[in-house]
PDB file of N, CA and C in Angstrom:
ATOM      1  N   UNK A   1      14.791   3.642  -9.578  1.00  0.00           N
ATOM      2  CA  UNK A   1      14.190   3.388 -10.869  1.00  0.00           C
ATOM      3  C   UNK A   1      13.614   4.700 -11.394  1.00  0.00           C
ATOM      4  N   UNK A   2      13.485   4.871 -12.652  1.00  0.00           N
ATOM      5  CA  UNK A   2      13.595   6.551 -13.001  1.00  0.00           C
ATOM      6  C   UNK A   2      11.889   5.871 -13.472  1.00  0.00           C
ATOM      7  N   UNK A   3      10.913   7.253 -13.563  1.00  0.00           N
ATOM      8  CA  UNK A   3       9.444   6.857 -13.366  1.00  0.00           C
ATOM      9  C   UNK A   3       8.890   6.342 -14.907  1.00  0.00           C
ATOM     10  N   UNK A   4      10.232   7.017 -15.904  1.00  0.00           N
ATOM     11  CA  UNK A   4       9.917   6.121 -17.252  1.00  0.00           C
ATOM     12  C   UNK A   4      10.275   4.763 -17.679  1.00  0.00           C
ATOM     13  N   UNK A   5      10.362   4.110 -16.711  1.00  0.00           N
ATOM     14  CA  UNK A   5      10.331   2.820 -16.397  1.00  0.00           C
ATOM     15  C   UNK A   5       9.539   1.798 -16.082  1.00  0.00           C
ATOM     16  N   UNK A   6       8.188   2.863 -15.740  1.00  0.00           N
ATOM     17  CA  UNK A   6       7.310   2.388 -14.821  1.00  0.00           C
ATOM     18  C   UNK A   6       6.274   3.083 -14.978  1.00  0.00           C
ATOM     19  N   UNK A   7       5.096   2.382 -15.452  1.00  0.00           N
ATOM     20  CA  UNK A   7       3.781   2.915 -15.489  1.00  0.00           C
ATOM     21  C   UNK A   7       2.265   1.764 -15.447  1.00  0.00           C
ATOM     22  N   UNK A   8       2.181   2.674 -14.124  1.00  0.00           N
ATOM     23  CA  UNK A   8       1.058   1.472 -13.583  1.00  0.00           C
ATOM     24  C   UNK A   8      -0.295   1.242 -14.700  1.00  0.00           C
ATOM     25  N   UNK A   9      -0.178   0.068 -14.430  1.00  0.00           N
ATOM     26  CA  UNK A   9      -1.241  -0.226 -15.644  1.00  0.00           C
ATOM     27  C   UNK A   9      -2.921  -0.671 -14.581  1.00  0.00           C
ATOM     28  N   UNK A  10      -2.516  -0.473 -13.366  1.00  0.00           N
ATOM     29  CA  UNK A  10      -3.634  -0.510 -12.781  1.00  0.00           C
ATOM     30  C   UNK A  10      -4.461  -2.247 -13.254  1.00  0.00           C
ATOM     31  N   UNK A  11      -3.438  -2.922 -12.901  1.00  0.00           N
ATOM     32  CA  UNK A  11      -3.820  -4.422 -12.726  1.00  0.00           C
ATOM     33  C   UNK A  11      -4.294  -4.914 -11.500  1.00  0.00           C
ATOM     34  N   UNK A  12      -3.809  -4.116 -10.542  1.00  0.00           N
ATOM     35  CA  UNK A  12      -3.786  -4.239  -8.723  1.00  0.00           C
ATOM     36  C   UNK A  12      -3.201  -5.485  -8.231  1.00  0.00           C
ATOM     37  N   UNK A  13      -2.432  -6.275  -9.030  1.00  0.00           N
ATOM     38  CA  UNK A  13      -1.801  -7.093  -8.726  1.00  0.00           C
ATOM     39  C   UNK A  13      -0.862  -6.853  -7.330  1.00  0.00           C
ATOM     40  N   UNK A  14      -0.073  -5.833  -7.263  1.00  0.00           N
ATOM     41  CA  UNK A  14       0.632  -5.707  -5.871  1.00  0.00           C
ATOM     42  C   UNK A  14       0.018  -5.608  -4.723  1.00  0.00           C
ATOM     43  N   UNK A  15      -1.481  -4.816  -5.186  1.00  0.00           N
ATOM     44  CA  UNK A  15      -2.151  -4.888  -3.958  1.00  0.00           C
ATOM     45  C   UNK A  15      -2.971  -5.768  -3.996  1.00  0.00           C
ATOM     46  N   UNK A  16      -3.146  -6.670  -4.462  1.00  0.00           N
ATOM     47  CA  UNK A  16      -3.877  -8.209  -4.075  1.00  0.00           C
ATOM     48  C   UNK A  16      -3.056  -9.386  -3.240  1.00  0.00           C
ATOM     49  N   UNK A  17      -1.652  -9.423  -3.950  1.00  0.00           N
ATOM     50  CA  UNK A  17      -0.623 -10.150  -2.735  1.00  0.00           C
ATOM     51  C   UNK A  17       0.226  -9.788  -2.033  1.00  0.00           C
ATOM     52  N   UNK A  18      -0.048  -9.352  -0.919  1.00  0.00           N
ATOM     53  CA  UNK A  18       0.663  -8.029   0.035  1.00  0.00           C
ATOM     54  C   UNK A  18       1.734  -9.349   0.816  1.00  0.00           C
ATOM     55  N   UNK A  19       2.898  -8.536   0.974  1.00  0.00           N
ATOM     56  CA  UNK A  19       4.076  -9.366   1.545  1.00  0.00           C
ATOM     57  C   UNK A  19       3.214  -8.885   3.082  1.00  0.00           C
ATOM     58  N   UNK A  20       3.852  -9.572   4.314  1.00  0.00           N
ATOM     59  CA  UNK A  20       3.842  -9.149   5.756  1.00  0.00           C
ATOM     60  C   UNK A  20       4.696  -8.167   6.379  1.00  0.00           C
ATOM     61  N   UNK A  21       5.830  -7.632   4.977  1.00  0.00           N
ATOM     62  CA  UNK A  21       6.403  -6.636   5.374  1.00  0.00           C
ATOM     63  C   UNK A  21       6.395  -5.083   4.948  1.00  0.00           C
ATOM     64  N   UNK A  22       4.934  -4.686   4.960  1.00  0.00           N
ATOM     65  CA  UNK A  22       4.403  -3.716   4.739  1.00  0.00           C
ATOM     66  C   UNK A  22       4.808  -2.630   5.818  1.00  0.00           C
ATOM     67  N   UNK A  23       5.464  -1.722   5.728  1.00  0.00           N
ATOM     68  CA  UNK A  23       5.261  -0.640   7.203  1.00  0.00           C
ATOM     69  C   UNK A  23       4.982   1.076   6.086  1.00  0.00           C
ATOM     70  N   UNK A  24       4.518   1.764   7.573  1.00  0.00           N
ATOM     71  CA  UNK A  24       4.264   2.950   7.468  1.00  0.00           C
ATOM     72  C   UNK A  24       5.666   3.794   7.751  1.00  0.00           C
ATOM     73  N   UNK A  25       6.176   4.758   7.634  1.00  0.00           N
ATOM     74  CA  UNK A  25       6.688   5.904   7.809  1.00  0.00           C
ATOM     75  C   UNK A  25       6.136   7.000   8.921  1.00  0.00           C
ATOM     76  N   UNK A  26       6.584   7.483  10.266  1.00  0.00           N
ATOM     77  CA  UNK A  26       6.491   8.387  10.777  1.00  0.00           C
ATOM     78  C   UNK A  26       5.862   9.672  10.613  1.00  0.00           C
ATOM     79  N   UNK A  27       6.297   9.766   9.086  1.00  0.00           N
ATOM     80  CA  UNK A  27       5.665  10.665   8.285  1.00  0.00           C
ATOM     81  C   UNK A  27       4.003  10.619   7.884  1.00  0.00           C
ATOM     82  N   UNK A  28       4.215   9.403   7.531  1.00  0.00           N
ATOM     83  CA  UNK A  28       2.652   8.320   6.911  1.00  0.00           C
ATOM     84  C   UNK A  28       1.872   8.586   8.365  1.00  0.00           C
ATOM     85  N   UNK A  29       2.260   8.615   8.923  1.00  0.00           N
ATOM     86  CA  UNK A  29       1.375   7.865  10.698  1.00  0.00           C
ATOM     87  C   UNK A  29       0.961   9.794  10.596  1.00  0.00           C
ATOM     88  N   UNK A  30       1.675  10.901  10.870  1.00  0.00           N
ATOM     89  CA  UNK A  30       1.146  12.210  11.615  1.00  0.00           C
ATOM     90  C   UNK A  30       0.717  12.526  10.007  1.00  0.00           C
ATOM     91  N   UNK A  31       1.142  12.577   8.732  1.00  0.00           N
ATOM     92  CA  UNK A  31      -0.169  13.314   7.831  1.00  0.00           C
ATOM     93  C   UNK A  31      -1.172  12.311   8.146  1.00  0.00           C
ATOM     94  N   UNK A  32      -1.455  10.911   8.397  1.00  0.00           N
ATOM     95  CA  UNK A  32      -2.957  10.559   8.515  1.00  0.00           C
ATOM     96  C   UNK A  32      -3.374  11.105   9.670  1.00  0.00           C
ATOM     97  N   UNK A  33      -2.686  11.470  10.627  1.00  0.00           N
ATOM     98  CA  UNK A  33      -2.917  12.074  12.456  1.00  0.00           C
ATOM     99  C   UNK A  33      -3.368  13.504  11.899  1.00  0.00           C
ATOM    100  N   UNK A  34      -2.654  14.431  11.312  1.00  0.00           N
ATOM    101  CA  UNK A  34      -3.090  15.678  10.863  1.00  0.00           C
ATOM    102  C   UNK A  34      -4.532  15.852   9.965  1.00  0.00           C
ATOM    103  N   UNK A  35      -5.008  14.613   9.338  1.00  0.00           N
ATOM    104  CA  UNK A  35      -5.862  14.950   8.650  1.00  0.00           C
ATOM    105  C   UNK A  35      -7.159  14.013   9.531  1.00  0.00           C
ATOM    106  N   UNK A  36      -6.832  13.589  10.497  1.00  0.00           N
ATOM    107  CA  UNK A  36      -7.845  12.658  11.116  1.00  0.00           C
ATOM    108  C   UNK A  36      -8.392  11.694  10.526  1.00  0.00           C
ATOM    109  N   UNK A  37      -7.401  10.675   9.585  1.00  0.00           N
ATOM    110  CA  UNK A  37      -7.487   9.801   9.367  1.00  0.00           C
ATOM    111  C   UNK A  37      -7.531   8.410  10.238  1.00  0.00           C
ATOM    112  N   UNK A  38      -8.287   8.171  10.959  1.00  0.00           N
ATOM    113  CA  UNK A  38      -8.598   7.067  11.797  1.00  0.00           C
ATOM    114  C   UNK A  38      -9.069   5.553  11.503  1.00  0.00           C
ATOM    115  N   UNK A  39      -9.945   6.036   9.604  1.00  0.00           N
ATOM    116  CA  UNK A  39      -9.682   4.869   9.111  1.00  0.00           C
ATOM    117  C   UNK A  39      -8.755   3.842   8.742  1.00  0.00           C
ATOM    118  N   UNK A  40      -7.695   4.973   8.183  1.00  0.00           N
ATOM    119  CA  UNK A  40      -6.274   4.145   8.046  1.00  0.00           C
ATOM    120  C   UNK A  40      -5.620   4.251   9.066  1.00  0.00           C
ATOM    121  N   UNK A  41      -5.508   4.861  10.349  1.00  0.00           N
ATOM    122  CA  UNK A  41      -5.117   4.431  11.435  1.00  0.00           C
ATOM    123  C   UNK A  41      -5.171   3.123  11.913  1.00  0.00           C
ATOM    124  N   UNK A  42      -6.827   2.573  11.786  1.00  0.00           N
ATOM    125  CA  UNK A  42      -7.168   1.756  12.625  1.00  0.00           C
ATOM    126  C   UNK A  42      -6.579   0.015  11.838  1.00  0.00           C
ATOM    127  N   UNK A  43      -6.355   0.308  10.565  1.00  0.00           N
ATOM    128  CA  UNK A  43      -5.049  -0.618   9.975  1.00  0.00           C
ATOM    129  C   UNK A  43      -3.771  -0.549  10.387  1.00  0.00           C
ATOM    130  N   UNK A  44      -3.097   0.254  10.928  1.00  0.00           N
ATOM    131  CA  UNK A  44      -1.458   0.328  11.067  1.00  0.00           C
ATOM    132  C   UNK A  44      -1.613   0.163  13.008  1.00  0.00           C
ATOM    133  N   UNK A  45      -0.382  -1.016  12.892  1.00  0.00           N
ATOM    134  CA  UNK A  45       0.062  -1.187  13.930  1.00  0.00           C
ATOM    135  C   UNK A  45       1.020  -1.132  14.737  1.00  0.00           C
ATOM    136  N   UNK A  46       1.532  -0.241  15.602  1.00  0.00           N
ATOM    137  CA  UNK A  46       3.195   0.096  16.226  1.00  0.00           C
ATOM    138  C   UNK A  46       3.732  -0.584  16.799  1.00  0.00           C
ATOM    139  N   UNK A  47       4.277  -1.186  16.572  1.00  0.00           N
ATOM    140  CA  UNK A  47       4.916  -2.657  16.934  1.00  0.00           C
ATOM    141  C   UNK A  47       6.404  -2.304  17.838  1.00  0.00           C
ATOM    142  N   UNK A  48       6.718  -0.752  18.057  1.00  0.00           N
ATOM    143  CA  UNK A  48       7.903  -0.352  18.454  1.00  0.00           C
ATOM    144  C   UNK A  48       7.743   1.118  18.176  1.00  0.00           C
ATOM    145  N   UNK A  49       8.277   2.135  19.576  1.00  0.00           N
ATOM    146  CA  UNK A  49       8.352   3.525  19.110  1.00  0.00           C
ATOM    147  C   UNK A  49       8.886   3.834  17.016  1.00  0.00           C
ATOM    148  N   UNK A  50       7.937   4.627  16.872  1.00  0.00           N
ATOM    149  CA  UNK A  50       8.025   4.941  15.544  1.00  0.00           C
ATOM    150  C   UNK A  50       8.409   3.842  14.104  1.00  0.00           C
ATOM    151  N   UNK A  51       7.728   2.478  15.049  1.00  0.00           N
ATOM    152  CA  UNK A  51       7.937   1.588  13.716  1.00  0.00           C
ATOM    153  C   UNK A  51       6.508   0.848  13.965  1.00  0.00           C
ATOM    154  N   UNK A  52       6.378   0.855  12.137  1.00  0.00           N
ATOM    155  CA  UNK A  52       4.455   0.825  11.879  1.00  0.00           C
ATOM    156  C   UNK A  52       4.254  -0.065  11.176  1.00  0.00           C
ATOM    157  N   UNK A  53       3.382  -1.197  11.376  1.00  0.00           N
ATOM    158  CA  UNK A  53       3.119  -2.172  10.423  1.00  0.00           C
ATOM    159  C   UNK A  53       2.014  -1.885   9.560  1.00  0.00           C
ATOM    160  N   UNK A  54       1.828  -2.088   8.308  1.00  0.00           N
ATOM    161  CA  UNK A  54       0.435  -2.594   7.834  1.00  0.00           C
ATOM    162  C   UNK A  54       0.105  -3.367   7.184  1.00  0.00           C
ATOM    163  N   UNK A  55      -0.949  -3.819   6.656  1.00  0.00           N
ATOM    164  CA  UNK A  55      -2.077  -3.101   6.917  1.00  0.00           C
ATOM    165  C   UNK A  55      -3.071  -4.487   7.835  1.00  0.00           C
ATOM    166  N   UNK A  56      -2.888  -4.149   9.006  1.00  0.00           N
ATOM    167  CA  UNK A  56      -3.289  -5.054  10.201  1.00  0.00           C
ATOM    168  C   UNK A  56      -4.502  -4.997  10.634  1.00  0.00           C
ATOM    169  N   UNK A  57      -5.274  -6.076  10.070  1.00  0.00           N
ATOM    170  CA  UNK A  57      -6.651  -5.646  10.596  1.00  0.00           C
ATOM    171  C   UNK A  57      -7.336  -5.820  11.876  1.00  0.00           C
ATOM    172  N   UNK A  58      -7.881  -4.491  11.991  1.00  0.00           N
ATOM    173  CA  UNK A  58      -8.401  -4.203  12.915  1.00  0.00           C
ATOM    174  C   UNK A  58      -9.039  -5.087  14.344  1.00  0.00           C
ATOM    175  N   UNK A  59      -9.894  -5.975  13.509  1.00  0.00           N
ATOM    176  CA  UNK A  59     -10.370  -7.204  14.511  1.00  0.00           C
ATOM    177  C   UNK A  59      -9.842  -8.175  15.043  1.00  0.00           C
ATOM    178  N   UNK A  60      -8.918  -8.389  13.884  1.00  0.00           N
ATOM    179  CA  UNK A  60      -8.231 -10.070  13.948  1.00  0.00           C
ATOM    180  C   UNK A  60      -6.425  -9.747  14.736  1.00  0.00           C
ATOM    181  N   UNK A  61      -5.976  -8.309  14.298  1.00  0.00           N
ATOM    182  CA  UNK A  61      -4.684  -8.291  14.644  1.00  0.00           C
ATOM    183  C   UNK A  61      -3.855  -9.040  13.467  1.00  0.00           C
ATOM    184  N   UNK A  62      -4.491  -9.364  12.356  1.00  0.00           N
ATOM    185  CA  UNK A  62      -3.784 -10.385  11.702  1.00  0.00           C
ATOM    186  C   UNK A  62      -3.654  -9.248  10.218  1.00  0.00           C
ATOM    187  N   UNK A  63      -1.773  -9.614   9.858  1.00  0.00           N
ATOM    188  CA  UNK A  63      -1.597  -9.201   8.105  1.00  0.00           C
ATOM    189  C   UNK A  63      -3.067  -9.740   7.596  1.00  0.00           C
ATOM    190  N   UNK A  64      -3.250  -8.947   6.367  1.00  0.00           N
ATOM    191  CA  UNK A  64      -4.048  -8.854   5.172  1.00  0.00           C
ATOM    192  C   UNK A  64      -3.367  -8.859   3.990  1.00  0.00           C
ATOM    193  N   UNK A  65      -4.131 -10.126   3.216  1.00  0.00           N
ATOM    194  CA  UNK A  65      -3.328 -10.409   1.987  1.00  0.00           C
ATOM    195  C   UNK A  65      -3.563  -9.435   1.023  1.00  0.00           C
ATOM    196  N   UNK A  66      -4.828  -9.181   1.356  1.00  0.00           N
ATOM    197  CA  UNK A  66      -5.020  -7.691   0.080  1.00  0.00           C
ATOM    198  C   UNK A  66      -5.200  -6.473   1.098  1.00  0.00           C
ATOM    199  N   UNK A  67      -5.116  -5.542   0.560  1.00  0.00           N
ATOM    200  CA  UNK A  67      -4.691  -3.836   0.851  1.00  0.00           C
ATOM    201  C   UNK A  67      -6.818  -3.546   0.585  1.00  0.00           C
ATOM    202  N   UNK A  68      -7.017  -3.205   2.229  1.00  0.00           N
ATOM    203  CA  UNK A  68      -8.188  -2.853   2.622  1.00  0.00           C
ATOM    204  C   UNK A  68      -8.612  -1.697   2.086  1.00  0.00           C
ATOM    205  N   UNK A  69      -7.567  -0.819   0.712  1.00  0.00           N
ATOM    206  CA  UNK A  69      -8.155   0.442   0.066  1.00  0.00           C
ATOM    207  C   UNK A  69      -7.876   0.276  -1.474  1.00  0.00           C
ATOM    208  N   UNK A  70      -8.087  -1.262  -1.794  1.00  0.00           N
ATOM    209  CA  UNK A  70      -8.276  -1.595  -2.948  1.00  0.00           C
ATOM    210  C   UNK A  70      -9.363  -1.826  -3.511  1.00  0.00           C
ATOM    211  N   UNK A  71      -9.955  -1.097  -4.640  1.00  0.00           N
ATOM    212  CA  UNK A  71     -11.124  -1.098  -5.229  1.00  0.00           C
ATOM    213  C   UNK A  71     -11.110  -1.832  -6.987  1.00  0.00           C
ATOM    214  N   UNK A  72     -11.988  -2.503  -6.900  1.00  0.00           N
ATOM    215  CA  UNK A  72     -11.689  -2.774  -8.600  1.00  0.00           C
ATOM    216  C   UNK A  72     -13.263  -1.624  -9.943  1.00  0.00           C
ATOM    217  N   UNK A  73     -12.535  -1.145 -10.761  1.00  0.00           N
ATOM    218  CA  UNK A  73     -13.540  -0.342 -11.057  1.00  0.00           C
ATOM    219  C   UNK A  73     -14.477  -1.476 -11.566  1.00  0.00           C
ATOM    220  N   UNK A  74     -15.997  -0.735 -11.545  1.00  0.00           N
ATOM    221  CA  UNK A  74     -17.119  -1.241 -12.785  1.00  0.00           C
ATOM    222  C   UNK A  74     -17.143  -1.570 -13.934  1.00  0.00           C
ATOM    223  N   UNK A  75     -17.150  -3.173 -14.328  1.00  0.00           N
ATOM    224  CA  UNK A  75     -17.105  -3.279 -15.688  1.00  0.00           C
ATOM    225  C   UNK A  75     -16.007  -3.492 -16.219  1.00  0.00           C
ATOM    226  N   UNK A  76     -14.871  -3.217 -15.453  1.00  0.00           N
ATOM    227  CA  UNK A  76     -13.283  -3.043 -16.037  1.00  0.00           C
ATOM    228  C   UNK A  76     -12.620  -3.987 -15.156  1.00  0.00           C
ATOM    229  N   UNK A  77     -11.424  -4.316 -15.867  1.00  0.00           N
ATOM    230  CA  UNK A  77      -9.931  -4.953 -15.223  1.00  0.00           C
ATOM    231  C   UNK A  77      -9.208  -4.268 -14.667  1.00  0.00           C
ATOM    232  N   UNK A  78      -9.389  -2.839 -13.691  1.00  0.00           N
ATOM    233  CA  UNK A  78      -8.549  -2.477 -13.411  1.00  0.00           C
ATOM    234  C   UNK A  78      -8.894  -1.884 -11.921  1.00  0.00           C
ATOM    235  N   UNK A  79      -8.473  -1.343 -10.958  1.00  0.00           N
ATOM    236  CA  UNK A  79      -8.123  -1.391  -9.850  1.00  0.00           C
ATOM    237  C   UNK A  79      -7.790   0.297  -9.572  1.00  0.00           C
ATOM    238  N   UNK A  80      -8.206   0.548  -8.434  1.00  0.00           N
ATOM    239  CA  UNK A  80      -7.809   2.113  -7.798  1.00  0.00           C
ATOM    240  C   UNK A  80      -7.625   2.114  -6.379  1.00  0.00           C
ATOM    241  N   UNK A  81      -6.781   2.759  -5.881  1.00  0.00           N
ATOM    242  CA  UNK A  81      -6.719   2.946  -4.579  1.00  0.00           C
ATOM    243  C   UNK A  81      -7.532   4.264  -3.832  1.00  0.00           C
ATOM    244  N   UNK A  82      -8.611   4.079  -3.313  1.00  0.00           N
ATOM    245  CA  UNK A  82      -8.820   4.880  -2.556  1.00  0.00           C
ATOM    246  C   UNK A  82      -8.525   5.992  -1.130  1.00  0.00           C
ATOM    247  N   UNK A  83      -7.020   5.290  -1.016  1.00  0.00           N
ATOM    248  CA  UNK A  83      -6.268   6.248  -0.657  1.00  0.00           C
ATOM    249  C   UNK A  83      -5.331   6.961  -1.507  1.00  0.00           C
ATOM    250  N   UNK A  84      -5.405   7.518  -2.640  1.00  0.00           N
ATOM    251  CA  UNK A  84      -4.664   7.592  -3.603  1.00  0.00           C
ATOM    252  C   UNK A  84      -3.546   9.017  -3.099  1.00  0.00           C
ATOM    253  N   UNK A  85      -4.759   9.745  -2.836  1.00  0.00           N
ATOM    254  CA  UNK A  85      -4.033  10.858  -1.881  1.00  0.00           C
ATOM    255  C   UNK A  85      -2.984  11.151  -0.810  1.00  0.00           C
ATOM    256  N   UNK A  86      -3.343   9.541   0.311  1.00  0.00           N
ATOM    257  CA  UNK A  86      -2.570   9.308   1.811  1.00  0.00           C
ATOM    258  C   UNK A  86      -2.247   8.394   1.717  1.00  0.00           C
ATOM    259  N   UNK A  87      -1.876   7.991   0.230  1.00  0.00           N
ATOM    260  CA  UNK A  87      -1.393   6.338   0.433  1.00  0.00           C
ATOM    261  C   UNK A  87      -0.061   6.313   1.261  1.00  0.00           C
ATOM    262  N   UNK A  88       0.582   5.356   1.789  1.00  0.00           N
ATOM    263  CA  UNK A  88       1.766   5.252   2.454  1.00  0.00           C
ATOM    264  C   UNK A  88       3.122   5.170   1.415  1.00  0.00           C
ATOM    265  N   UNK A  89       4.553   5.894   2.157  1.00  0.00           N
ATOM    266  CA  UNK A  89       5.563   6.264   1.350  1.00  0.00           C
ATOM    267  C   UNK A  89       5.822   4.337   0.547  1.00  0.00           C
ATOM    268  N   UNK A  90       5.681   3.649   1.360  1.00  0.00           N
ATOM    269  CA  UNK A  90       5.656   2.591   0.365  1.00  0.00           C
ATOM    270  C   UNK A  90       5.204   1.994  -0.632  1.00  0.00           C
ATOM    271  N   UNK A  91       3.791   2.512  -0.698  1.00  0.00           N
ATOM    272  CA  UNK A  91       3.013   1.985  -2.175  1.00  0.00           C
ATOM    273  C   UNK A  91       3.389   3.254  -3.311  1.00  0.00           C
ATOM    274  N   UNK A  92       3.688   4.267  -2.820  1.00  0.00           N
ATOM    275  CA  UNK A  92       4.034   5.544  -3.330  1.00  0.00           C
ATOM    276  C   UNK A  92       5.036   5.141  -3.951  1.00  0.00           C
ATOM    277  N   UNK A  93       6.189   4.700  -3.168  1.00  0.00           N
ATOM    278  CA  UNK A  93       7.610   4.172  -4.114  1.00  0.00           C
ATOM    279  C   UNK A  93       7.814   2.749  -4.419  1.00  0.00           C
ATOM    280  N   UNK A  94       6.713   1.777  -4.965  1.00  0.00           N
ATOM    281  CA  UNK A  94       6.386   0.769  -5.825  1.00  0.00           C
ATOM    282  C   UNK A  94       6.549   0.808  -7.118  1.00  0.00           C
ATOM    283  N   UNK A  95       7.211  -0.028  -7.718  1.00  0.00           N
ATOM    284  CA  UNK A  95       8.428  -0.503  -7.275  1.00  0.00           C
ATOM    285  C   UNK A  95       9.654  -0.351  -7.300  1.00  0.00           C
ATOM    286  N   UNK A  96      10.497  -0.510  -6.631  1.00  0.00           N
ATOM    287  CA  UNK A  96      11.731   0.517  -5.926  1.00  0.00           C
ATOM    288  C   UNK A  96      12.784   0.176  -6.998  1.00  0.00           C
ATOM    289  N   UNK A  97      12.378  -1.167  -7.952  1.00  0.00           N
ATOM    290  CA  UNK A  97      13.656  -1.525  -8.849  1.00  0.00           C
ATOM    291  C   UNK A  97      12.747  -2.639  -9.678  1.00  0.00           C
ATOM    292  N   UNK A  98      13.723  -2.882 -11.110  1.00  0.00           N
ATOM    293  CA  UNK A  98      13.328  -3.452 -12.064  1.00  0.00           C
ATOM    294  C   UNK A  98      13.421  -4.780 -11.534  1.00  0.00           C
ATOM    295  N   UNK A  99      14.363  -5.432 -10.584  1.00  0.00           N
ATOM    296  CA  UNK A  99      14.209  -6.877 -10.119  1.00  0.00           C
ATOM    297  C   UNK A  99      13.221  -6.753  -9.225  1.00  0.00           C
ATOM    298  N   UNK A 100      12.442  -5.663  -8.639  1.00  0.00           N
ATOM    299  CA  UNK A 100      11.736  -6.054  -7.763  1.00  0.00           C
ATOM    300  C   UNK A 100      10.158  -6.119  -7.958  1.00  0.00           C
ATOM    301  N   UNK A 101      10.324  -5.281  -9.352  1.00  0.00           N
ATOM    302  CA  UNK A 101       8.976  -5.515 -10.033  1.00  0.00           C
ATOM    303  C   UNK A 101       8.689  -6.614 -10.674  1.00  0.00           C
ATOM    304  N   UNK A 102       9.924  -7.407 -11.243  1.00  0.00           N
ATOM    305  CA  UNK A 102       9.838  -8.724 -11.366  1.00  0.00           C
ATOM    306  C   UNK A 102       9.787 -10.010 -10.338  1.00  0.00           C
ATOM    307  N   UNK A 103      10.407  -9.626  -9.670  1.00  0.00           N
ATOM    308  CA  UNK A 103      10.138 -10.509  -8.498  1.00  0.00           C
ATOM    309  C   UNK A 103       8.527 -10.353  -8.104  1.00  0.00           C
ATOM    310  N   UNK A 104       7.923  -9.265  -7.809  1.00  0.00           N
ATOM    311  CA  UNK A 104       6.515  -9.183  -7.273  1.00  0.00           C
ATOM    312  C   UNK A 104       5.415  -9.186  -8.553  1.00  0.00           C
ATOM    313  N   UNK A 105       5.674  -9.534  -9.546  1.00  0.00           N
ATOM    314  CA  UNK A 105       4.933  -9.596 -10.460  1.00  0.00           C
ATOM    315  C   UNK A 105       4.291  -8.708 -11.477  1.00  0.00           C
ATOM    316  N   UNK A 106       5.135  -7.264 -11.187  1.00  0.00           N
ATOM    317  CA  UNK A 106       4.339  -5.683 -11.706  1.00  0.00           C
ATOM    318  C   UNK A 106       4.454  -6.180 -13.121  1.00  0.00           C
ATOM    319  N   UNK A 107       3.540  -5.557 -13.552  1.00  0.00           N
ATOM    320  CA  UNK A 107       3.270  -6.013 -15.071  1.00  0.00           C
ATOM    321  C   UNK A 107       3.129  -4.366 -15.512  1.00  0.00           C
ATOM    322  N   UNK A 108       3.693  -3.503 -14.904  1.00  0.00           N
ATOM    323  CA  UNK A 108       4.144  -1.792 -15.526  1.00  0.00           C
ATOM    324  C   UNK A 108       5.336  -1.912 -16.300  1.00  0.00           C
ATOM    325  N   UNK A 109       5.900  -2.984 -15.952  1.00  0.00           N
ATOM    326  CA  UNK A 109       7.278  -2.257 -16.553  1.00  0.00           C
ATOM    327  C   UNK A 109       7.597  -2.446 -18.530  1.00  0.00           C
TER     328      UNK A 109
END
């Protein structure tokens, strides 16, 4: 999907109903390892050499329906990720296609 297709309107809708098939990238796992990210470590779970689930919480072992670095601003309808920086290659490439932003409800397109 080319990125003028797509512009987040910061509804946080995707990250309020998280599928169970969330994973990290190899990549995702050593920049949070390189930067000593342990908070978002302690969400992702390796379920198999170099394959990463998230965002699994910590206590329960159990998916999370909403994304534990979702914030809604003050006063407003709209939503920020506080990992905006280390977010994972998957919220990064949200959403991957015009049926799939319809299917999940993105209201960017």
């Amino acid at each position: 999907m080319q990125e003028t297709d797509f512009s987040c309107l910061q509804c946080g809708h995707c990250c309020q109903a998280l599928g169970s098939e969330l994973s990290a990238t190899a990549e995702d796992v050593a920049l949070w390892e390189e930067h000593g990210r342990d908070d978002i470590l302690a969400w992702v779970d390796e379920v198999a050499p170099g394959i990463y689930d998230l965002w699994i919480h910590p206590r329960t072992g159990e998916d999370v329906r909403r994304c534990p670095w979702l914030r809604k601003l003050p006063g407003q309808e709209k939503f920020i990720c506080c990992i905006q920086d280390m977010k994972p290659e998957v919220c990064r490439n949200y959403p991957v296609s015009k049926k799939h932003a319809e299917e999940t409800g993105c209201k960017g397109l």
